[in-house]
PDB file of N, CA and C in Angstrom:
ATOM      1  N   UNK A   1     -12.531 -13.041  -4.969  1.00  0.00           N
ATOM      2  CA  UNK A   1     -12.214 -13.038  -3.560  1.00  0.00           C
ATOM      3  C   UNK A   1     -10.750 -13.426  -3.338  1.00  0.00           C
ATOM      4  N   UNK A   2     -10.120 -14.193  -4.205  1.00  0.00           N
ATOM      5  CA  UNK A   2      -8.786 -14.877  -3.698  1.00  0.00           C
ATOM      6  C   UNK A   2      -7.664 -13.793  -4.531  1.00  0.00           C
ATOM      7  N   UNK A   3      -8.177 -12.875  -5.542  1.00  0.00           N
ATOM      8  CA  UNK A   3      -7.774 -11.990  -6.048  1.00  0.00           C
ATOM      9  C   UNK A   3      -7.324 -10.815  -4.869  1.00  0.00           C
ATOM     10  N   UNK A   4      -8.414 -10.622  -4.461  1.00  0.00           N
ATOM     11  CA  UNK A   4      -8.046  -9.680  -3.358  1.00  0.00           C
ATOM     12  C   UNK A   4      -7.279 -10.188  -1.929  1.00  0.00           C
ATOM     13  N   UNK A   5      -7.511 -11.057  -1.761  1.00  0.00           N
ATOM     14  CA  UNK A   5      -6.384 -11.679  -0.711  1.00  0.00           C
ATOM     15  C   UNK A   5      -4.598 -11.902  -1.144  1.00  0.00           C
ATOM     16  N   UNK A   6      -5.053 -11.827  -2.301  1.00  0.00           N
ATOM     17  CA  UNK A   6      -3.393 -11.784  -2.696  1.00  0.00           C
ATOM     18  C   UNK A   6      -2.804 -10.165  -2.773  1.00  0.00           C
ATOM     19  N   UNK A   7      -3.568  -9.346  -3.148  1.00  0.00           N
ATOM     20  CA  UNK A   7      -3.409  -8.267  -2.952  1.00  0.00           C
ATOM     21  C   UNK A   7      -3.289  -7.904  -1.894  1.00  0.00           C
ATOM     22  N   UNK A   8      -3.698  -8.165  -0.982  1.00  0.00           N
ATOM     23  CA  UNK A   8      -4.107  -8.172   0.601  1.00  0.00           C
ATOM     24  C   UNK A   8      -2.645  -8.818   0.964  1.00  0.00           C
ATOM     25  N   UNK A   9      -2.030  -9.803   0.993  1.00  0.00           N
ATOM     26  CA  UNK A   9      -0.691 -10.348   1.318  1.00  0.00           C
ATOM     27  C   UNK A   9       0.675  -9.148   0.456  1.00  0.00           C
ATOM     28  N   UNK A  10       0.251  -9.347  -0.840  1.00  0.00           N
ATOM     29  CA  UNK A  10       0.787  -8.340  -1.493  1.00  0.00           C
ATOM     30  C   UNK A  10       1.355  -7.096  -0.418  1.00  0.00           C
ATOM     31  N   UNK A  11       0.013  -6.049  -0.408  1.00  0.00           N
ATOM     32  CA  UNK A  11       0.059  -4.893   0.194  1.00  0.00           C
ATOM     33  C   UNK A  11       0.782  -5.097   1.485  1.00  0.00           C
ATOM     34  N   UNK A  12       0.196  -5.837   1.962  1.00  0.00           N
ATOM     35  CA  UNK A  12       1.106  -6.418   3.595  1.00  0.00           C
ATOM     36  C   UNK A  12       2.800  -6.377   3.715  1.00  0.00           C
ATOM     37  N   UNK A  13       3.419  -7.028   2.486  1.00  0.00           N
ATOM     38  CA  UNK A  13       4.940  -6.960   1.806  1.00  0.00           C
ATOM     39  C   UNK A  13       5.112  -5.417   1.773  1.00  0.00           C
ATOM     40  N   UNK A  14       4.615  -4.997   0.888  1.00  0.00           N
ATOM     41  CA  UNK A  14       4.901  -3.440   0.583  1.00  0.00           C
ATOM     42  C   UNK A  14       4.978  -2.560   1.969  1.00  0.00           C
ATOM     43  N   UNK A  15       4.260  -2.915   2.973  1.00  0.00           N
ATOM     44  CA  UNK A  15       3.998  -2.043   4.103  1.00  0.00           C
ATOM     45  C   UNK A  15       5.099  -2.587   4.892  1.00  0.00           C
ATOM     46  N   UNK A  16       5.895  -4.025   4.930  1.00  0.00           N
ATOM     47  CA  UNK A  16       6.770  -4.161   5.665  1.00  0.00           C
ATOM     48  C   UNK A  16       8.400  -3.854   5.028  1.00  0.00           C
ATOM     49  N   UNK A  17       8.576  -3.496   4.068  1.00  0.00           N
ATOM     50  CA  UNK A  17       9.456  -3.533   2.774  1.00  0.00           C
ATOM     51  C   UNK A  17       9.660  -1.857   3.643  1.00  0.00           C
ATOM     52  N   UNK A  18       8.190  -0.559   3.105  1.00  0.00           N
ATOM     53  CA  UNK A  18       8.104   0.352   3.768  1.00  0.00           C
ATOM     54  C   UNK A  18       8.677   0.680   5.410  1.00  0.00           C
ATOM     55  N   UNK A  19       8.170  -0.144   5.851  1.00  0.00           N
ATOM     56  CA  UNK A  19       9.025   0.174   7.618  1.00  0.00           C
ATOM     57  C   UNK A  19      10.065   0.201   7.835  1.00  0.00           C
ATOM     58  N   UNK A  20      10.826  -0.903   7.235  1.00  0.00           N
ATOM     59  CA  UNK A  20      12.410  -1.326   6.753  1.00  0.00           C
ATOM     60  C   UNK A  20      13.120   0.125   6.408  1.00  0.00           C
ATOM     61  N   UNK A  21      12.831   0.671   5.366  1.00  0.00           N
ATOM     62  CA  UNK A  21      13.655   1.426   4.429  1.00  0.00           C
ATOM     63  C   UNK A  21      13.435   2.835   5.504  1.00  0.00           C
ATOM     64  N   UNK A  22      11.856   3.250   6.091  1.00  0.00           N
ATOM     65  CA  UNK A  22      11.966   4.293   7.177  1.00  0.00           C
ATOM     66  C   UNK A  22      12.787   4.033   8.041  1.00  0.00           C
ATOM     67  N   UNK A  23      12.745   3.233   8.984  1.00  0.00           N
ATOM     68  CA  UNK A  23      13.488   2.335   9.443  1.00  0.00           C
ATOM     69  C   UNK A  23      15.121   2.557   9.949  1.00  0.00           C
ATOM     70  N   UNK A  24      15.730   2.543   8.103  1.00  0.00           N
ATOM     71  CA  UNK A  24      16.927   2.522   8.268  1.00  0.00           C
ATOM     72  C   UNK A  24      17.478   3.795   7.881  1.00  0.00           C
ATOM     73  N   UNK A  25      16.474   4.923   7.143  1.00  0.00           N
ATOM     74  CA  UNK A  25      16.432   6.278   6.728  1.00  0.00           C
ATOM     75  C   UNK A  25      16.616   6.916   8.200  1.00  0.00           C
ATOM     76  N   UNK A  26      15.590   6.943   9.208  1.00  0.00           N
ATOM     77  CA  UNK A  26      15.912   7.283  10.162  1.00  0.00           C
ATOM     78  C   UNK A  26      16.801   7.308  11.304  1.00  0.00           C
ATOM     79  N   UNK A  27      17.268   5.833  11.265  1.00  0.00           N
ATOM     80  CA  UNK A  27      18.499   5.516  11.587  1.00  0.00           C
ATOM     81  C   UNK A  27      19.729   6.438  11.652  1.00  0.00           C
ATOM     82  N   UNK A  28      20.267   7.102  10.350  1.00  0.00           N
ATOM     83  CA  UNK A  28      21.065   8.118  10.106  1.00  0.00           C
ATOM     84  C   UNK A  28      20.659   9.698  10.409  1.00  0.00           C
ATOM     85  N   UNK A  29      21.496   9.916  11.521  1.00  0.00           N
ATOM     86  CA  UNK A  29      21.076  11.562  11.930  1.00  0.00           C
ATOM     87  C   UNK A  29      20.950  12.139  11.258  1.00  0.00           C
ATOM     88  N   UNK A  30      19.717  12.722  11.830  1.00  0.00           N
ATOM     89  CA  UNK A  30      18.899  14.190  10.796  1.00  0.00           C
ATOM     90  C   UNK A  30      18.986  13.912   9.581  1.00  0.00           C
ATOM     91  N   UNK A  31      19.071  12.870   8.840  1.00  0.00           N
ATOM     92  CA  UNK A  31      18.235  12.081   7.354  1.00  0.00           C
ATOM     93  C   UNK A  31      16.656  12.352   7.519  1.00  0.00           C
ATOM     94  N   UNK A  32      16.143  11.097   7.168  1.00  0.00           N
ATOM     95  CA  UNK A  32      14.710  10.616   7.284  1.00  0.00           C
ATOM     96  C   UNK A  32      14.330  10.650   6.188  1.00  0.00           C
ATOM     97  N   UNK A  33      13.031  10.722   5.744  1.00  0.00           N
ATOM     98  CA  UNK A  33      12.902  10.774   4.212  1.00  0.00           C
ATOM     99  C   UNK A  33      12.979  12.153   3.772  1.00  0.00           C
ATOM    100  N   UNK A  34      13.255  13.109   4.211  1.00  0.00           N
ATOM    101  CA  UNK A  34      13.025  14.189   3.244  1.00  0.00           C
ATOM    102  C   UNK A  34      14.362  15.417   4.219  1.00  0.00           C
ATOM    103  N   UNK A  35      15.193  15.040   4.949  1.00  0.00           N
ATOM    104  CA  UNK A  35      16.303  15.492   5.453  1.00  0.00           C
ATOM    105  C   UNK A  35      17.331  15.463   4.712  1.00  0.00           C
ATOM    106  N   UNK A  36      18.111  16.730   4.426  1.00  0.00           N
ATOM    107  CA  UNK A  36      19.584  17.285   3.839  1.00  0.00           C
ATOM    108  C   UNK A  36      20.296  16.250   3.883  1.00  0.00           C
ATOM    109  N   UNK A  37      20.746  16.481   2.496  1.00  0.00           N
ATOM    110  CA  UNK A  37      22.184  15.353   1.926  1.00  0.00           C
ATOM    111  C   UNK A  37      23.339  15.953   1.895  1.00  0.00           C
ATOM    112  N   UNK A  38      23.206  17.227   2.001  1.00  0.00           N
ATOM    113  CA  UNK A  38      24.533  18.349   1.977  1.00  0.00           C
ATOM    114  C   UNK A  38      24.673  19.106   3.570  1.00  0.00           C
ATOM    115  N   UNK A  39      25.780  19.801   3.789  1.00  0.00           N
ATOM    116  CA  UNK A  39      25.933  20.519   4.867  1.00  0.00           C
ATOM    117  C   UNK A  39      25.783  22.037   4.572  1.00  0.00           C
ATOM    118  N   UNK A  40      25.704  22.935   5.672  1.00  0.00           N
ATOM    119  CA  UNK A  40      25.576  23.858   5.485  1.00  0.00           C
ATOM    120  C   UNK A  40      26.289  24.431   4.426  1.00  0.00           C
ATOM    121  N   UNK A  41      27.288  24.314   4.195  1.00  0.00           N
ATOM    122  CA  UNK A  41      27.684  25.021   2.806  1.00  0.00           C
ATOM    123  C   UNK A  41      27.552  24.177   1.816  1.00  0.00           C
ATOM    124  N   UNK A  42      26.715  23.793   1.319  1.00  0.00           N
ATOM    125  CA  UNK A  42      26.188  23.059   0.192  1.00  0.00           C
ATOM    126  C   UNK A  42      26.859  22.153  -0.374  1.00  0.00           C
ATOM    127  N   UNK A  43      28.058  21.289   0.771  1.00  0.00           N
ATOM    128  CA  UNK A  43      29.111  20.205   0.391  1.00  0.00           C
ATOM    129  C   UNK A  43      28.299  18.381   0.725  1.00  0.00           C
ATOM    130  N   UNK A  44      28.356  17.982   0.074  1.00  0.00           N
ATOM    131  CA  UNK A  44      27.715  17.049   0.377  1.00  0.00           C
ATOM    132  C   UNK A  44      27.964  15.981   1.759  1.00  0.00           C
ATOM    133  N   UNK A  45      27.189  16.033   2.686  1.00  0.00           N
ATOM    134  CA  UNK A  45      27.431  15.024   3.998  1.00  0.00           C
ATOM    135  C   UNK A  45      28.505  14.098   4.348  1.00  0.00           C
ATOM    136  N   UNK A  46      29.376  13.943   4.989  1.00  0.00           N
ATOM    137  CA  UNK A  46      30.506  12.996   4.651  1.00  0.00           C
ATOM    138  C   UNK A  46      30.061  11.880   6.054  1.00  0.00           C
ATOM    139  N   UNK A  47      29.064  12.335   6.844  1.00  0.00           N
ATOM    140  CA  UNK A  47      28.912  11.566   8.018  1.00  0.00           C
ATOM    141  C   UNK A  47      27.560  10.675   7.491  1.00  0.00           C
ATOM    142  N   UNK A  48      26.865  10.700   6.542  1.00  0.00           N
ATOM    143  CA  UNK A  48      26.297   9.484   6.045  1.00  0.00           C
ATOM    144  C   UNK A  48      26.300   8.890   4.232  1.00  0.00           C
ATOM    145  N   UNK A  49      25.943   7.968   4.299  1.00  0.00           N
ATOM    146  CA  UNK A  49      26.247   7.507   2.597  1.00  0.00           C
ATOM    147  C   UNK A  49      24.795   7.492   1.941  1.00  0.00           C
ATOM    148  N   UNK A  50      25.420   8.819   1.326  1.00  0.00           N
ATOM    149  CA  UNK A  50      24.385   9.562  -0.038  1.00  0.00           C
ATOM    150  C   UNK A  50      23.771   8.381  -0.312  1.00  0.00           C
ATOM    151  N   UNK A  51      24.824   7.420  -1.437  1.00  0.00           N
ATOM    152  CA  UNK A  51      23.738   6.927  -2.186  1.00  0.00           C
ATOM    153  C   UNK A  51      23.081   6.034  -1.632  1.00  0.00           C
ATOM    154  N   UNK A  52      23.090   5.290  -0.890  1.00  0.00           N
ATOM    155  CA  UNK A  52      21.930   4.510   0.143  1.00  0.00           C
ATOM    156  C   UNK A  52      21.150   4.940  -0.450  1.00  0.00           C
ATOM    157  N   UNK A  53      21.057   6.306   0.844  1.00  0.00           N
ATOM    158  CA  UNK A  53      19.827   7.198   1.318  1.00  0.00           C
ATOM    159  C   UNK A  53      19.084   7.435  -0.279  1.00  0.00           C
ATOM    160  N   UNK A  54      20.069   8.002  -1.571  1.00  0.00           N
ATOM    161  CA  UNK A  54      19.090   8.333  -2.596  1.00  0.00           C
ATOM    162  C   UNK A  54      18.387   6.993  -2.661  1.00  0.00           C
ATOM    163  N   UNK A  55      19.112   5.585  -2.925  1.00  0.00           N
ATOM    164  CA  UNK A  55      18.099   4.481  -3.103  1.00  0.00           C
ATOM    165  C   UNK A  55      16.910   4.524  -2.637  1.00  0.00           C
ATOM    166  N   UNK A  56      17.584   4.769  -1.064  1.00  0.00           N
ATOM    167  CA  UNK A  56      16.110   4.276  -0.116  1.00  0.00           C
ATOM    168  C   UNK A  56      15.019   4.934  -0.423  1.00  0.00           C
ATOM    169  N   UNK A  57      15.414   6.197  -0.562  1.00  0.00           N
ATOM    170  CA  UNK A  57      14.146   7.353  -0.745  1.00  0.00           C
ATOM    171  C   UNK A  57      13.470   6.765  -2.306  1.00  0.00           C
ATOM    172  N   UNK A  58      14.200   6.575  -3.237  1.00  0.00           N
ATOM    173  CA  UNK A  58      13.823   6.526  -4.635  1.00  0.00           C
ATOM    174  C   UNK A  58      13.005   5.194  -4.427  1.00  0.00           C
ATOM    175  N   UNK A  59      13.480   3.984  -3.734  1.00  0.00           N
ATOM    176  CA  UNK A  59      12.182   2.445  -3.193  1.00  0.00           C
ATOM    177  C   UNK A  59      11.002   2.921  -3.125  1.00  0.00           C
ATOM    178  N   UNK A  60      11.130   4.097  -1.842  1.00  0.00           N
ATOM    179  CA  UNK A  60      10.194   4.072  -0.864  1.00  0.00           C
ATOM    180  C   UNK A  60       8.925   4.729  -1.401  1.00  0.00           C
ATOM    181  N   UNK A  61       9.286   6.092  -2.232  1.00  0.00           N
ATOM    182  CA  UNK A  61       8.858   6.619  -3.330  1.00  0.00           C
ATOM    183  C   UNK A  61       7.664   5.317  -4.110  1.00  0.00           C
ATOM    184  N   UNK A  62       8.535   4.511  -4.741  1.00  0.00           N
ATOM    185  CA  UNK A  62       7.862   3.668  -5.448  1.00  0.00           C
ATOM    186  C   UNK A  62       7.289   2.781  -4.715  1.00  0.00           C
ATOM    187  N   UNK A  63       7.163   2.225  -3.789  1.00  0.00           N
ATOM    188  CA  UNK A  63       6.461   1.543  -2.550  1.00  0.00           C
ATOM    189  C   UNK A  63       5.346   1.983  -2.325  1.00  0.00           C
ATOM    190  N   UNK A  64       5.451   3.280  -2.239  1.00  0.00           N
ATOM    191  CA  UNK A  64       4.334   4.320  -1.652  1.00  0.00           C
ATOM    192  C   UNK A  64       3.331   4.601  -2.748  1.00  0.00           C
ATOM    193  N   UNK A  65       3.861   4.863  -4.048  1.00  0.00           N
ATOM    194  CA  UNK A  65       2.871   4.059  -5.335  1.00  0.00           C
ATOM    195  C   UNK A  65       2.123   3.100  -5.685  1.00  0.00           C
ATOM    196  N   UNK A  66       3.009   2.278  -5.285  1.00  0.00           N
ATOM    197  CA  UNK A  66       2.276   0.625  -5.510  1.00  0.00           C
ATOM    198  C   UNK A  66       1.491   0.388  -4.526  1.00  0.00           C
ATOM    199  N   UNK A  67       1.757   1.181  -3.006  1.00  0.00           N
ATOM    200  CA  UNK A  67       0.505   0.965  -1.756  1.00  0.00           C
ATOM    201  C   UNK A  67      -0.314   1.602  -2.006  1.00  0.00           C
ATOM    202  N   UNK A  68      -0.349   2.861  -2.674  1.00  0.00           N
ATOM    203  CA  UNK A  68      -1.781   3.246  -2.981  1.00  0.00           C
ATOM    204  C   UNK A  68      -2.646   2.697  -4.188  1.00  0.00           C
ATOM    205  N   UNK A  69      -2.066   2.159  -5.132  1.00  0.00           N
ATOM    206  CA  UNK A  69      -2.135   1.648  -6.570  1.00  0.00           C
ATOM    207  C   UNK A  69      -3.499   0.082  -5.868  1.00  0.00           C
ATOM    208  N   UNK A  70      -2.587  -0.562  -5.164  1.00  0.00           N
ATOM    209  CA  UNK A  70      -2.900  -2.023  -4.811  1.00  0.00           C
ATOM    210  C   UNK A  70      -4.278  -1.585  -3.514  1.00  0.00           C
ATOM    211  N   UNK A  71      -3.772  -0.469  -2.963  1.00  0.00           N
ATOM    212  CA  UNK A  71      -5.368  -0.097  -2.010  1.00  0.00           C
ATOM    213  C   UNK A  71      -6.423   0.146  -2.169  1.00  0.00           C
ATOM    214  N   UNK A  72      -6.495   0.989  -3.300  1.00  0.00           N
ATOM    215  CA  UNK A  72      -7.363   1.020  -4.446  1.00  0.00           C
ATOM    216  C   UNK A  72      -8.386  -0.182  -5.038  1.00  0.00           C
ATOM    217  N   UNK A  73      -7.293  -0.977  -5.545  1.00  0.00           N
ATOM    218  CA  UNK A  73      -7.505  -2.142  -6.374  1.00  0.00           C
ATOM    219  C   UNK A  73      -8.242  -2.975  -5.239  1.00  0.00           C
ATOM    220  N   UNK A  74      -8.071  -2.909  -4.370  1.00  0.00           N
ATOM    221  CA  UNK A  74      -8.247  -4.051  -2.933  1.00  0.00           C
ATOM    222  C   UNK A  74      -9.674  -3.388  -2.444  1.00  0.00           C
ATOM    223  N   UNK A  75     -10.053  -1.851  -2.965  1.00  0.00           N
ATOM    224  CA  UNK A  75     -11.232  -1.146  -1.986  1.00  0.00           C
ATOM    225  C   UNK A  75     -12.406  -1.849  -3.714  1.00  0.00           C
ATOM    226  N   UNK A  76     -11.343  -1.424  -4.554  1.00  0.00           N
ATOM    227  CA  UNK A  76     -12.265  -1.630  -6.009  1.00  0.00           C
ATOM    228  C   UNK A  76     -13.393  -3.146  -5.495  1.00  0.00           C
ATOM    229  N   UNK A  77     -12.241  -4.211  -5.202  1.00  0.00           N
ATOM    230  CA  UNK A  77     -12.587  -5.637  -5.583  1.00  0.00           C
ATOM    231  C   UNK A  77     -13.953  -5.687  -4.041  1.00  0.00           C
ATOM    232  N   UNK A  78     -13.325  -4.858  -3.078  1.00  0.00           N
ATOM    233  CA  UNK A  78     -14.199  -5.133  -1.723  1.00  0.00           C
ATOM    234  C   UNK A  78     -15.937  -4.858  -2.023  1.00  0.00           C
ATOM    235  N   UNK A  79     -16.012  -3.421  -2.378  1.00  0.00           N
ATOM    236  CA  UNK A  79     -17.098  -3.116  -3.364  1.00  0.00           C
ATOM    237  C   UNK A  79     -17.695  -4.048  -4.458  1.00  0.00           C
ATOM    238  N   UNK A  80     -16.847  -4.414  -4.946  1.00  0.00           N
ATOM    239  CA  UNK A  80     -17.446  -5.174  -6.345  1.00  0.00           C
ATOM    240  C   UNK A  80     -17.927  -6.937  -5.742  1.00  0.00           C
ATOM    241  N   UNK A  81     -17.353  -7.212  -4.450  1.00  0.00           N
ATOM    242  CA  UNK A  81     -17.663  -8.381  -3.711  1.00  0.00           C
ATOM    243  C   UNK A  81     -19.460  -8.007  -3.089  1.00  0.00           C
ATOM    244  N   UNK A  82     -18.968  -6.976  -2.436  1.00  0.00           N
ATOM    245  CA  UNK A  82     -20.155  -6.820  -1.519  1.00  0.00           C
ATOM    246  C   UNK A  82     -21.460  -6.141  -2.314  1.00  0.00           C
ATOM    247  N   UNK A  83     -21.017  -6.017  -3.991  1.00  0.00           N
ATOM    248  CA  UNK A  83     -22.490  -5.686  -4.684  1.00  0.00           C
ATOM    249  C   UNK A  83     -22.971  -6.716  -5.222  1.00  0.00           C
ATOM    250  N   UNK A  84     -21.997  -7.728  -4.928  1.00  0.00           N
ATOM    251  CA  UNK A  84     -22.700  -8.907  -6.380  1.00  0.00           C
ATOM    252  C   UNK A  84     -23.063  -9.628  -4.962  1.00  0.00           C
ATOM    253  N   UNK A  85     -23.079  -9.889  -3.778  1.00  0.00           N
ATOM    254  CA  UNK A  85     -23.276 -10.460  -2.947  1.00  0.00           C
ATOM    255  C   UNK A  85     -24.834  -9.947  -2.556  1.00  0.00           C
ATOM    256  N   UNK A  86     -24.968  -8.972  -2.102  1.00  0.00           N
ATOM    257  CA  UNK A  86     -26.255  -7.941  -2.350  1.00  0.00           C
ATOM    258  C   UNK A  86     -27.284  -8.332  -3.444  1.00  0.00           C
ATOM    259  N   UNK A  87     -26.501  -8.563  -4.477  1.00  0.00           N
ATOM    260  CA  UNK A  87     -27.596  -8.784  -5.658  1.00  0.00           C
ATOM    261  C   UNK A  87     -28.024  -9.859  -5.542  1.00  0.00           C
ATOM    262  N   UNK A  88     -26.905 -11.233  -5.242  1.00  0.00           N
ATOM    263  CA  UNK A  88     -27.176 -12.190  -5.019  1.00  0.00           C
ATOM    264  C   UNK A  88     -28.473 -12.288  -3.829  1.00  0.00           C
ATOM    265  N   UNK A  89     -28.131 -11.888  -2.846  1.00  0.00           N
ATOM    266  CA  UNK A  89     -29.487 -12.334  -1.848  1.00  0.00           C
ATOM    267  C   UNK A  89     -30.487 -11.420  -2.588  1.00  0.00           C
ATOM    268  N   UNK A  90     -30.619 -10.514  -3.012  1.00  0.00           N
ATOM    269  CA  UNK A  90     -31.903  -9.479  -3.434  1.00  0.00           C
ATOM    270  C   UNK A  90     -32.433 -10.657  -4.267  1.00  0.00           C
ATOM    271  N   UNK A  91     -31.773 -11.328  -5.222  1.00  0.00           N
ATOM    272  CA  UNK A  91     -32.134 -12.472  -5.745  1.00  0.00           C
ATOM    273  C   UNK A  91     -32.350 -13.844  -5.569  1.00  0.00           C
ATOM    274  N   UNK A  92     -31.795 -14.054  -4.354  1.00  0.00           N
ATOM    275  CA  UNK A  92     -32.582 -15.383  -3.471  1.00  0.00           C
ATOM    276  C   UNK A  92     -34.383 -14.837  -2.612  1.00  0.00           C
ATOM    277  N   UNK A  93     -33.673 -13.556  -2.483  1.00  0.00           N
ATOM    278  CA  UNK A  93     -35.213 -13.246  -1.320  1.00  0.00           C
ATOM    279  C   UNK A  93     -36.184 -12.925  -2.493  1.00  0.00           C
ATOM    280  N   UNK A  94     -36.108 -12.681  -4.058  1.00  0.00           N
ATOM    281  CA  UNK A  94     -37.181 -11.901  -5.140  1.00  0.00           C
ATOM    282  C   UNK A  94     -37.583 -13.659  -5.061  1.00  0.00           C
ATOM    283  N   UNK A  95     -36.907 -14.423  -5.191  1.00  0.00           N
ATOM    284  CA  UNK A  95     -37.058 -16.322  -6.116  1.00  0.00           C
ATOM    285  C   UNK A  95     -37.797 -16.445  -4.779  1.00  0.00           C
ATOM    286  N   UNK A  96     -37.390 -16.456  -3.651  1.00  0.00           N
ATOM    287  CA  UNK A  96     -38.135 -17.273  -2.457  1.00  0.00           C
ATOM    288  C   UNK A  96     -39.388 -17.132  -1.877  1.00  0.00           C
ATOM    289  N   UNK A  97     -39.288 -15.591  -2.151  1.00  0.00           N
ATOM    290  CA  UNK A  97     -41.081 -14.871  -2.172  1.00  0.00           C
ATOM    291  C   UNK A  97     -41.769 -15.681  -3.405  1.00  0.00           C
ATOM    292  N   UNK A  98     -41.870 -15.838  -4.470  1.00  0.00           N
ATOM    293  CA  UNK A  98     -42.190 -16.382  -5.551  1.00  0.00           C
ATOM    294  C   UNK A  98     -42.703 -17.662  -5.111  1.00  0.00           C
ATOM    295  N   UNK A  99     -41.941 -18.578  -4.319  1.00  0.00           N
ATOM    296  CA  UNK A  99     -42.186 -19.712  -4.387  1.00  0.00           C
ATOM    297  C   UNK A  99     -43.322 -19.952  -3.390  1.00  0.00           C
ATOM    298  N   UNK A 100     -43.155 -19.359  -2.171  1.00  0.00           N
ATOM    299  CA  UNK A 100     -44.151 -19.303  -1.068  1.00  0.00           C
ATOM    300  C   UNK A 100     -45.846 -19.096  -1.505  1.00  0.00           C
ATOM    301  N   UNK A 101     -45.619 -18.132  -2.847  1.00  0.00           N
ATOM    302  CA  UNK A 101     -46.666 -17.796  -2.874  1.00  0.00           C
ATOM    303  C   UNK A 101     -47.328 -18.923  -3.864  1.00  0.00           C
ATOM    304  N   UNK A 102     -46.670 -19.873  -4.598  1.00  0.00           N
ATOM    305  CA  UNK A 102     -47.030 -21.131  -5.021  1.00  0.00           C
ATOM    306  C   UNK A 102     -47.787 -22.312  -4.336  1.00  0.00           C
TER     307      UNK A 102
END
């Protein structure tokens, strides 16, 4: 359980890390994440700074990995909480019938 809450804070970082970098991608005209680095004649942009933008995109990229990676991991542990929890009462209510009938 405290496994997944850290993941849970974790993922929370990643998603605000994420807003940031859209954020500041969008910021720069007609960028964004997947907007021209060159001008029409295939010279590279002189009205924003390339390599930022490659950073940002190349983070965000990997951000967007690790949020699905850790969502996963976080749906894995939610499941694996709520079956052993299940089993657990299936196994208080099998013991408690037992005893009644003593």
């Amino acid at each position: 359980m405290e496994a997944t809450k850290q993941l849970m804070v974790k993922r929370d970082g990643i998603e605000n890390e994420i807003k940031d970098i859209v954020g500041r991608l969008d910021g720069d005209p007609g960028v964004g994440e997947k907007g021209p680095l060159v001008d029409g004649e295939g010279f590279p942009r002189s009205d924003v700074d390339i390599v930022r933008i490659r950073e940002d995109r190349s983070r965000l990229a990997m951000l967007h990995t690790d949020h699905k990676q850790i969502t996963a991991e976080i749906e894995s542990n939610i499941i694996r909480i709520h079956s052993e929890q299940s089993s657990n009462s299936t196994q208080e209510r099998t013991s408690g019938k037992g005893d009644e009938a003593d």
